[in-house]
PDB file of N, CA and C in Angstrom:
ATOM      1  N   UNK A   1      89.653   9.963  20.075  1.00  0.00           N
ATOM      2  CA  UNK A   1      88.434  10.744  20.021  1.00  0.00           C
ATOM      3  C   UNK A   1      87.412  10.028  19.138  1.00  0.00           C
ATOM      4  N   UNK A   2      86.507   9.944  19.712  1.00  0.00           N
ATOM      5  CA  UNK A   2      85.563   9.460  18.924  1.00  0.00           C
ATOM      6  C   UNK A   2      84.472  10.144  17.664  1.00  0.00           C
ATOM      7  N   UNK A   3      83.902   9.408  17.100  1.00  0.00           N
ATOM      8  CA  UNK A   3      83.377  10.266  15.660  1.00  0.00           C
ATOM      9  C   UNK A   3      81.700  10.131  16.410  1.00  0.00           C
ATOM     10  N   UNK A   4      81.026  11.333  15.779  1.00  0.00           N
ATOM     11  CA  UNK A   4      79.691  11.163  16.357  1.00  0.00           C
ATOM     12  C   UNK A   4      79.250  11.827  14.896  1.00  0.00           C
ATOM     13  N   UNK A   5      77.774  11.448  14.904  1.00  0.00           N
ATOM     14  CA  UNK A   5      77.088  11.799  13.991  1.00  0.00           C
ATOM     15  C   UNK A   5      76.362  12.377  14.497  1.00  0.00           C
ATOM     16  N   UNK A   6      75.209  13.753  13.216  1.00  0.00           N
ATOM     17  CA  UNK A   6      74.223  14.466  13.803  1.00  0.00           C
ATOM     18  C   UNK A   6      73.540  14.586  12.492  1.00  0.00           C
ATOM     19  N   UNK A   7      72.626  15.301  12.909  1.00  0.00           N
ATOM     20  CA  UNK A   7      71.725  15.756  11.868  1.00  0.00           C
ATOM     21  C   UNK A   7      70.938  17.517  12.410  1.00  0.00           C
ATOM     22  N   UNK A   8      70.683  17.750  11.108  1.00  0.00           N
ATOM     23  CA  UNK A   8      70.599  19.178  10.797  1.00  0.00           C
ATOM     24  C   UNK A   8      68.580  19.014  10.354  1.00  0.00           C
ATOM     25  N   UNK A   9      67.686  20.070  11.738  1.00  0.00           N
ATOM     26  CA  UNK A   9      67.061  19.495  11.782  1.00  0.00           C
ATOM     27  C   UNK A   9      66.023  20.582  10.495  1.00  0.00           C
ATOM     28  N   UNK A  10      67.326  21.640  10.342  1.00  0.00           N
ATOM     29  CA  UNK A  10      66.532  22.854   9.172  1.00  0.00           C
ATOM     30  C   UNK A  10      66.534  21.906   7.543  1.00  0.00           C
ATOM     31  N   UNK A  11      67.697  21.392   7.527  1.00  0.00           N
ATOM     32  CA  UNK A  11      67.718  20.897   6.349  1.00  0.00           C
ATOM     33  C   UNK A  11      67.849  19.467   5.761  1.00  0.00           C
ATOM     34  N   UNK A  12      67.804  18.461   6.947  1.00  0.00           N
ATOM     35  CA  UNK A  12      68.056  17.370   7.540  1.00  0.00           C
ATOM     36  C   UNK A  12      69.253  16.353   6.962  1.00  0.00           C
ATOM     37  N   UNK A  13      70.626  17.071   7.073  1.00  0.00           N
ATOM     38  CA  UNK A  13      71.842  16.744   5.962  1.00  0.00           C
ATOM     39  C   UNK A  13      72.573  16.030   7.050  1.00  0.00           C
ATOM     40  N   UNK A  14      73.028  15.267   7.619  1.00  0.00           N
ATOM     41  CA  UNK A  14      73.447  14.287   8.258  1.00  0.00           C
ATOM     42  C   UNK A  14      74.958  14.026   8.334  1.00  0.00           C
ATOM     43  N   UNK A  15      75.781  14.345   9.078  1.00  0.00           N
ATOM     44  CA  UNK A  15      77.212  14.375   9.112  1.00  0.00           C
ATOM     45  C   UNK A  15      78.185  14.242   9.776  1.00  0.00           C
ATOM     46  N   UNK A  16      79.573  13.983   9.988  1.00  0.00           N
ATOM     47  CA  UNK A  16      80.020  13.615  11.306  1.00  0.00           C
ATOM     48  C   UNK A  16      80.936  14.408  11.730  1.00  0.00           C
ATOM     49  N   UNK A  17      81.657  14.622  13.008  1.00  0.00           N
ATOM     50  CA  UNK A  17      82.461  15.173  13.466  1.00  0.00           C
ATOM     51  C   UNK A  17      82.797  14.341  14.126  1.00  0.00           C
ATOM     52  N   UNK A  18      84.577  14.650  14.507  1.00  0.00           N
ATOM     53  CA  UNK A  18      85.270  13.949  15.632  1.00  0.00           C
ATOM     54  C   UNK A  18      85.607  14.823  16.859  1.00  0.00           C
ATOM     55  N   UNK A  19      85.413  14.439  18.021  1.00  0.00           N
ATOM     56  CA  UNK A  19      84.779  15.647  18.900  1.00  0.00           C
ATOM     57  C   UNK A  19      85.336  14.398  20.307  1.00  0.00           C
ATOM     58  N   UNK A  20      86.105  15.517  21.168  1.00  0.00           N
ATOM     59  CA  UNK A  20      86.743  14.860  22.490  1.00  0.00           C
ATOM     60  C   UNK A  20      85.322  14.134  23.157  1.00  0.00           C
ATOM     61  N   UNK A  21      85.524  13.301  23.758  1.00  0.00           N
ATOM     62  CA  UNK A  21      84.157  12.057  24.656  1.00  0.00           C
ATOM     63  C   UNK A  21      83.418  13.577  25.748  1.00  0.00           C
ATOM     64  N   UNK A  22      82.471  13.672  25.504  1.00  0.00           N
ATOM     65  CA  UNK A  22      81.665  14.435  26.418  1.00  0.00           C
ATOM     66  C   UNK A  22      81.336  15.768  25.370  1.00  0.00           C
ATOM     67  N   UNK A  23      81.696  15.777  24.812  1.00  0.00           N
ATOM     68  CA  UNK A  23      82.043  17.580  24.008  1.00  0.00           C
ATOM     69  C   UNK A  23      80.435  17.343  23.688  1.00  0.00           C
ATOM     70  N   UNK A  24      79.492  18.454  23.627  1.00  0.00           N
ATOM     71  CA  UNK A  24      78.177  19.167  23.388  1.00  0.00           C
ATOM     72  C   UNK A  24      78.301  19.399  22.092  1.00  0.00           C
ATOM     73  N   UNK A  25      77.207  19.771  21.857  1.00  0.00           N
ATOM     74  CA  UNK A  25      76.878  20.229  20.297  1.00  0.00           C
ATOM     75  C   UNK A  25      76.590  21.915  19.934  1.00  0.00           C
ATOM     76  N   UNK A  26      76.988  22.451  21.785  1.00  0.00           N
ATOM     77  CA  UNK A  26      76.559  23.858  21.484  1.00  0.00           C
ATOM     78  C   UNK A  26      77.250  25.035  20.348  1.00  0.00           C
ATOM     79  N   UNK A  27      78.782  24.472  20.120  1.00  0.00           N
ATOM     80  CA  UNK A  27      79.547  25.298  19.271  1.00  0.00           C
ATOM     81  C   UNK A  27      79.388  24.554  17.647  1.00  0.00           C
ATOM     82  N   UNK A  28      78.339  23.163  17.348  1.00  0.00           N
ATOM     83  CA  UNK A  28      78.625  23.342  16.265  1.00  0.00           C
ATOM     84  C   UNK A  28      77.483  23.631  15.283  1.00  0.00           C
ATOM     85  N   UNK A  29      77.718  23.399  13.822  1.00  0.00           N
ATOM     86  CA  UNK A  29      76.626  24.173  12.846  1.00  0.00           C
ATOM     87  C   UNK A  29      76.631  23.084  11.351  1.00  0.00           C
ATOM     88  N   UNK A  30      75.742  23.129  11.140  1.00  0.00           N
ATOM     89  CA  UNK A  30      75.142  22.504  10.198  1.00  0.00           C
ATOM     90  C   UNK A  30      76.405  22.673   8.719  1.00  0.00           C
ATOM     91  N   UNK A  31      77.130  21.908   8.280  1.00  0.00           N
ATOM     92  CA  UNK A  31      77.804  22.177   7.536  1.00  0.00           C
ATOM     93  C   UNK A  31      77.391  22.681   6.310  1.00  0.00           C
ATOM     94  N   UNK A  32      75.695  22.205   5.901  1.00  0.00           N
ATOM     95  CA  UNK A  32      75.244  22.439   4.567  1.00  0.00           C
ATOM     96  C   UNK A  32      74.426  24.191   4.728  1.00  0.00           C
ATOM     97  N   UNK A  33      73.867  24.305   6.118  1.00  0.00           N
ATOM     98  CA  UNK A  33      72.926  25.640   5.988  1.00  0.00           C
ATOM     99  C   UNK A  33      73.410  26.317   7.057  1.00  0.00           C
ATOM    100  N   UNK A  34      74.213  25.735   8.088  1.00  0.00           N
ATOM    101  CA  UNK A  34      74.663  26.884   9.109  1.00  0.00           C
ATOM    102  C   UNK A  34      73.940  27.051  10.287  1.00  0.00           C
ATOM    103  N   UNK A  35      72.784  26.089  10.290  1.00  0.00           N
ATOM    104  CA  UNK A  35      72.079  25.740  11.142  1.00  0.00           C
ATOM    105  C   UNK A  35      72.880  25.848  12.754  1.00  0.00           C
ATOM    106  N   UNK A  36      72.992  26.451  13.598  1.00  0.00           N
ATOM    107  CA  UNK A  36      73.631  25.865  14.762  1.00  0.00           C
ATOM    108  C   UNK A  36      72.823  24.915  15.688  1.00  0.00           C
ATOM    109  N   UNK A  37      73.545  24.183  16.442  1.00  0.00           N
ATOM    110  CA  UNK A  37      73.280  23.328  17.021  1.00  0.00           C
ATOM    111  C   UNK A  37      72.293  22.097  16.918  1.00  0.00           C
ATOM    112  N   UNK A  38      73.188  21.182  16.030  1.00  0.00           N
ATOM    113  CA  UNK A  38      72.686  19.849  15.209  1.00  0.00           C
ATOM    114  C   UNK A  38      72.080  18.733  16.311  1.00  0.00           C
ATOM    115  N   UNK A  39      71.230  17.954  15.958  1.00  0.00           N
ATOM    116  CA  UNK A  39      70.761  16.667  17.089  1.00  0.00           C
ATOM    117  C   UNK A  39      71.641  16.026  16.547  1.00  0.00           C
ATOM    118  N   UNK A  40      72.538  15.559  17.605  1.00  0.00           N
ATOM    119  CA  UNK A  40      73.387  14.281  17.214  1.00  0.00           C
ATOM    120  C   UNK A  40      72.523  13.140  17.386  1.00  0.00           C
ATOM    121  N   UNK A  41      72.852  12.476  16.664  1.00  0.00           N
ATOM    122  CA  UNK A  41      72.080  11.160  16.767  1.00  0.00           C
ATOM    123  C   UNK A  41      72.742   9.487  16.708  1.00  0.00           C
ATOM    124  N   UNK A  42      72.361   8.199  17.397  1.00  0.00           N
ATOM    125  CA  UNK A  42      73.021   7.054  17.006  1.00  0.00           C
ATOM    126  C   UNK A  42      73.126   6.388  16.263  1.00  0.00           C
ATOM    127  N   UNK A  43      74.439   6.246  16.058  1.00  0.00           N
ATOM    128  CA  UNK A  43      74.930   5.263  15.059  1.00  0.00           C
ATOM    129  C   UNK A  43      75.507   3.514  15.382  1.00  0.00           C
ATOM    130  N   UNK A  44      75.181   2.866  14.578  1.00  0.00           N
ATOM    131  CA  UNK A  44      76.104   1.866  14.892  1.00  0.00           C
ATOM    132  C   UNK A  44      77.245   1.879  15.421  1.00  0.00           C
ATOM    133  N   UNK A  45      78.011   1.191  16.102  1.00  0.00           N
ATOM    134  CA  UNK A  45      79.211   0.674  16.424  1.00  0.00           C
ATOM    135  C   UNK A  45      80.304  -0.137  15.785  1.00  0.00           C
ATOM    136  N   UNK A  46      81.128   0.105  15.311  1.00  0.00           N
ATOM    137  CA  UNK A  46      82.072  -0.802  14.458  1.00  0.00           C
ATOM    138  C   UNK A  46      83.119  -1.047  15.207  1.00  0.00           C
ATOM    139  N   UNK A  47      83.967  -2.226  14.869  1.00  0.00           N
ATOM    140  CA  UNK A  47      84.882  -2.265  15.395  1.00  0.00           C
ATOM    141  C   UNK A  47      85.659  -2.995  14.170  1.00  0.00           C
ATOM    142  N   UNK A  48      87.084  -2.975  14.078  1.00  0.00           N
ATOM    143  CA  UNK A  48      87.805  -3.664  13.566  1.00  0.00           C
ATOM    144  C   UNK A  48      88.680  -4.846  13.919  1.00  0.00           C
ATOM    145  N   UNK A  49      87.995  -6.163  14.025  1.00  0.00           N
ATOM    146  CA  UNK A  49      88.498  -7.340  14.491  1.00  0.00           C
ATOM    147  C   UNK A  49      88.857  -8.448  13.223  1.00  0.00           C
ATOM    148  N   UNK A  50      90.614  -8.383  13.548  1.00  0.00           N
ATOM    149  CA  UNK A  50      91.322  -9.682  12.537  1.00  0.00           C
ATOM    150  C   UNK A  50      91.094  -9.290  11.588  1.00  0.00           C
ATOM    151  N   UNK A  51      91.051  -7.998  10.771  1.00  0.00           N
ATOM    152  CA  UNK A  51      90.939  -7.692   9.129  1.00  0.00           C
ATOM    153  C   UNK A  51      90.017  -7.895   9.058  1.00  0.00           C
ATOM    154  N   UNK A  52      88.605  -7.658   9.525  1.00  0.00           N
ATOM    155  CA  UNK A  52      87.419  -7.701   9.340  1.00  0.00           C
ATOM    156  C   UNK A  52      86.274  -6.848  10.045  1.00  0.00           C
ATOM    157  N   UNK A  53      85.519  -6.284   9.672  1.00  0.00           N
ATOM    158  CA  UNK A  53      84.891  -4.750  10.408  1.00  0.00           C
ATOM    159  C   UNK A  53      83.759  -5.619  11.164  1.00  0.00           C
ATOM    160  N   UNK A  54      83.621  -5.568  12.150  1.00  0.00           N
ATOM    161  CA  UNK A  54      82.184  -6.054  12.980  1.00  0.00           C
ATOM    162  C   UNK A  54      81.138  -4.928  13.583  1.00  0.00           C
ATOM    163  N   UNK A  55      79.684  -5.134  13.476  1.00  0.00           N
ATOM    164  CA  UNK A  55      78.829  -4.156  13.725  1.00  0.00           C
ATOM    165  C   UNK A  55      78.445  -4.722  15.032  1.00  0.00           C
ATOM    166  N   UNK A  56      77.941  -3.840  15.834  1.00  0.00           N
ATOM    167  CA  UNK A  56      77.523  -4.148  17.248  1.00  0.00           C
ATOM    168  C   UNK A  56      76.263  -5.017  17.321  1.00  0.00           C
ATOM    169  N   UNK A  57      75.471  -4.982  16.068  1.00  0.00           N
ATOM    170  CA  UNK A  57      74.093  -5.934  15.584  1.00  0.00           C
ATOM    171  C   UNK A  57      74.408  -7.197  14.586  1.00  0.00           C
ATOM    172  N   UNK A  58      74.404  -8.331  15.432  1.00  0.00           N
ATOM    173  CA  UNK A  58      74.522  -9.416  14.536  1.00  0.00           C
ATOM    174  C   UNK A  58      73.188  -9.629  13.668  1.00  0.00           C
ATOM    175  N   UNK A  59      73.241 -10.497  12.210  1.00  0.00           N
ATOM    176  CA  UNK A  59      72.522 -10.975  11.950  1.00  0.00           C
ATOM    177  C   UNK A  59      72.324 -12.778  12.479  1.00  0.00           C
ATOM    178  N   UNK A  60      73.621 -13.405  12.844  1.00  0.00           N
ATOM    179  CA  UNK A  60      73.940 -14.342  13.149  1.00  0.00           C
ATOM    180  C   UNK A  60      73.068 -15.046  14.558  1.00  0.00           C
ATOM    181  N   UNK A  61      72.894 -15.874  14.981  1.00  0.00           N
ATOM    182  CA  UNK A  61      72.652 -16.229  16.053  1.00  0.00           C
ATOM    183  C   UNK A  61      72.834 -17.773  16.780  1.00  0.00           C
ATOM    184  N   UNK A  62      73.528 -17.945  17.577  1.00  0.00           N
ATOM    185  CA  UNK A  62      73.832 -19.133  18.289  1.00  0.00           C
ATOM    186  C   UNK A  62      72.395 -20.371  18.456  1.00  0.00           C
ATOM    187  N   UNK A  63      71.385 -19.858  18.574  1.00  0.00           N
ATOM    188  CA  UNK A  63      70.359 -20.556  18.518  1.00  0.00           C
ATOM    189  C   UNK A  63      69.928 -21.860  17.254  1.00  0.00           C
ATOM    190  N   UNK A  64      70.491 -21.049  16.175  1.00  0.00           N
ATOM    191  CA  UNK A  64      70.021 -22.042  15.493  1.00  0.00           C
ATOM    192  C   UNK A  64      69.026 -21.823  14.180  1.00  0.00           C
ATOM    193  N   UNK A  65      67.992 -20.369  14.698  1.00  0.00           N
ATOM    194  CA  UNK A  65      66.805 -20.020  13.837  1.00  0.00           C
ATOM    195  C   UNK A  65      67.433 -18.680  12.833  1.00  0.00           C
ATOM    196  N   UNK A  66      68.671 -18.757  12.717  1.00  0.00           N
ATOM    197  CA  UNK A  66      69.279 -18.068  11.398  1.00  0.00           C
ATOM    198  C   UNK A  66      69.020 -16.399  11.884  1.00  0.00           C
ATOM    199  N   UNK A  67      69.170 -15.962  12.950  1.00  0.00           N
ATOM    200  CA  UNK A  67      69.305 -14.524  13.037  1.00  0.00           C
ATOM    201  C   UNK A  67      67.540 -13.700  13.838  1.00  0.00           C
ATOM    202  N   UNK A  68      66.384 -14.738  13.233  1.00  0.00           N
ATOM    203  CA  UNK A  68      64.887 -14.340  13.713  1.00  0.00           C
ATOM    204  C   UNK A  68      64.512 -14.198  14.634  1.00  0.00           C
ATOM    205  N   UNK A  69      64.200 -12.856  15.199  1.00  0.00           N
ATOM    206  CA  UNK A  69      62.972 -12.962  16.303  1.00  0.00           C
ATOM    207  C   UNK A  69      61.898 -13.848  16.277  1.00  0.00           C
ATOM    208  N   UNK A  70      61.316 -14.209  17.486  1.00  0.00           N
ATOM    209  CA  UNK A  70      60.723 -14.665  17.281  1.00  0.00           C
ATOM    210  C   UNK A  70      59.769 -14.076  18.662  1.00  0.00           C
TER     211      UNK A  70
END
C-alpha cells in the first residue's frame, strides 16, 4: 500500500496516510482540526536502491552542464 500525502486546506497541516492504490479521500479528516476531506497532494518518489534512497528528480545529468537547465 502506498503512502500518500495531503493537506488540510482549513488549517494547512500536511500529513500522510497509507491508504490501498485508488482509495479517495472522502472518509478522511484533517488530523490537526477535523477538517474532512483533505487535498491530497504530490510528493516525490523514493525508492530504495543498494543501501541508498533515490528521488525520482536528479540533480545529476549525463550531459555534462552539472544538473542546469538551460
Amino acid at each position: 500500500m502506498p503512502i500518500y500525502e495531503y493537506h488540510c486546506s482549513n488549517c494547512g497541516h500536511i500529513f500522510e496516510k497509507l491508504q490501498a492504490i485508488g482509495a479517495d479521500n472522502s472518509l478522511l479528516e484533517c488530523p490537526e482540526c477535523h477538517t474532512p476531506k483533505p487535498d491530497r497532494i504530490f510528493s516525490a518518489f523514493a525508492a530504495k536502491n543498494s543501501g541508498s534512497i533515490s528521488s525520482s528528480s536528479s540533480s545529476s545529468s549525463s550531459s555534462g552542464d552539472g544538473g542546469r537547465f538551460t
